[in-house]
Protein backbone atom coordinates (compact mmCIF):
# COMPACT_ATOMS: atom_id res chain seq x y z
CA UNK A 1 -30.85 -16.21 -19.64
CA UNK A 2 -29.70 -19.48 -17.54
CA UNK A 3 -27.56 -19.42 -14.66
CA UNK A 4 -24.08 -19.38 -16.19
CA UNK A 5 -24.81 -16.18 -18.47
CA UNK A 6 -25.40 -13.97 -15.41
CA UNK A 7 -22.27 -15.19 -14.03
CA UNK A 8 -20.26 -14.21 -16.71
CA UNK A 9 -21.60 -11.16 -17.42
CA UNK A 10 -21.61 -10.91 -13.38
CA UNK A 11 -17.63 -11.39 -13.56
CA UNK A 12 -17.25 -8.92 -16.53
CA UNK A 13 -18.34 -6.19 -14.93
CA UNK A 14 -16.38 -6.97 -11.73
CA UNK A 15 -13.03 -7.14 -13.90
CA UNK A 16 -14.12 -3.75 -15.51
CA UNK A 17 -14.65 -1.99 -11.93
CA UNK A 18 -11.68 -3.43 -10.62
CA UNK A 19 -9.79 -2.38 -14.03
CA UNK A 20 -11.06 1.24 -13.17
CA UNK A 21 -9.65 2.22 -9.91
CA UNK A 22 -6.04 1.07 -8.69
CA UNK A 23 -5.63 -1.67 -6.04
CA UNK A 24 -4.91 0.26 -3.04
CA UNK A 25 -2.81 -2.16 -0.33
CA UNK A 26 -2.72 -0.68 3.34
CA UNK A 27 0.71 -2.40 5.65
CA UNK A 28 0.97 -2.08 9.71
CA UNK A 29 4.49 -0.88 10.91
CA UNK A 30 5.09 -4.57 10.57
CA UNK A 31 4.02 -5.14 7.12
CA UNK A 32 5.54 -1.89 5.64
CA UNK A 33 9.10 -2.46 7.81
CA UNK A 34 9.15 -5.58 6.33
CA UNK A 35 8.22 -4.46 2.37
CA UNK A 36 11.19 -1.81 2.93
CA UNK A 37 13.49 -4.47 4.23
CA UNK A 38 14.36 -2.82 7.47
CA UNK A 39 13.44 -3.18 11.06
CA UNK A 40 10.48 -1.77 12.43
CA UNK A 41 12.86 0.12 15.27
CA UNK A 42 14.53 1.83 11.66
CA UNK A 43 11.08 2.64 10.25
CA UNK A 44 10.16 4.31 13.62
CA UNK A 45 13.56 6.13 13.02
CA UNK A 46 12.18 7.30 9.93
CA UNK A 47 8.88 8.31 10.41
CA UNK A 48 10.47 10.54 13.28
CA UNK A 49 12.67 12.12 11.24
CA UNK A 50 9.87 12.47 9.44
CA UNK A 51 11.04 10.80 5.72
CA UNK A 52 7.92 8.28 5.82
CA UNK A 53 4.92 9.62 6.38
CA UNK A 54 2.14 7.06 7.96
CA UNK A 55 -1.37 7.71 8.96
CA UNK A 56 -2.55 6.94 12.61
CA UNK A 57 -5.27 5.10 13.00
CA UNK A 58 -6.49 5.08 16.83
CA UNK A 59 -2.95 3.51 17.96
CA UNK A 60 -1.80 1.74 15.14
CA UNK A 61 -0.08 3.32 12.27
CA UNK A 62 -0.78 2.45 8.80
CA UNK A 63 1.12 3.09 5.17
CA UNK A 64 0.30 2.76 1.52
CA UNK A 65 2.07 1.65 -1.22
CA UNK A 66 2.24 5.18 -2.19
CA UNK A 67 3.70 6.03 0.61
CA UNK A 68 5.94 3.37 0.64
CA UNK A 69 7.06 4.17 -2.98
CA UNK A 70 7.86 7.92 -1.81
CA UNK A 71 10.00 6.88 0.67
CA UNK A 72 11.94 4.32 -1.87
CA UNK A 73 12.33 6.96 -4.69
CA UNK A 74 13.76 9.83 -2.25
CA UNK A 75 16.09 7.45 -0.49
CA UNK A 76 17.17 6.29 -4.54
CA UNK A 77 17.29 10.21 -4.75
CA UNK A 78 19.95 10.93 -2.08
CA UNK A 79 21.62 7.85 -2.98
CA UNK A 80 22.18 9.27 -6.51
């Protein structure tokens, strides 16, 4: 087997472990204020009022997408 064959079959089964398990993208305050096109002062407002929920992590708060989604779809919700 020369060196090219191992890195193919090297990359194959990369692209079928990453095809197995969903991406899963983390955002700071920052990041995630930014992906809900707001301020980060308004995301604080809504994580007190507790309608985004965040994980603390030593003192800095993260989000997922999932999160992030959650919050989208019930603010669509209430808009509706």
């Amino acid at each position: 087997m020369n060196h090219q064959e191992v890195i193919d079959e090297l990359r194959e089964r990369v692209a079928r472990l990453e095809a197995g398990r969903p991406r899963r993208r983390v955002y700071n305050q920052k990041e995630a204020a930014r992906e809900l096109n707001m301020s980060v002062q308004k995301l604080r407002a809504e994580q007190k009022a507790k309608r985004i929920n965040g994980t603390l992590n030593g003192q800095i708060w993260i989000f997922t997408d999932e999160e992030l989604q959650r919050y989208l779809a019930a603010r669509s919700d209430d808009a509706a």
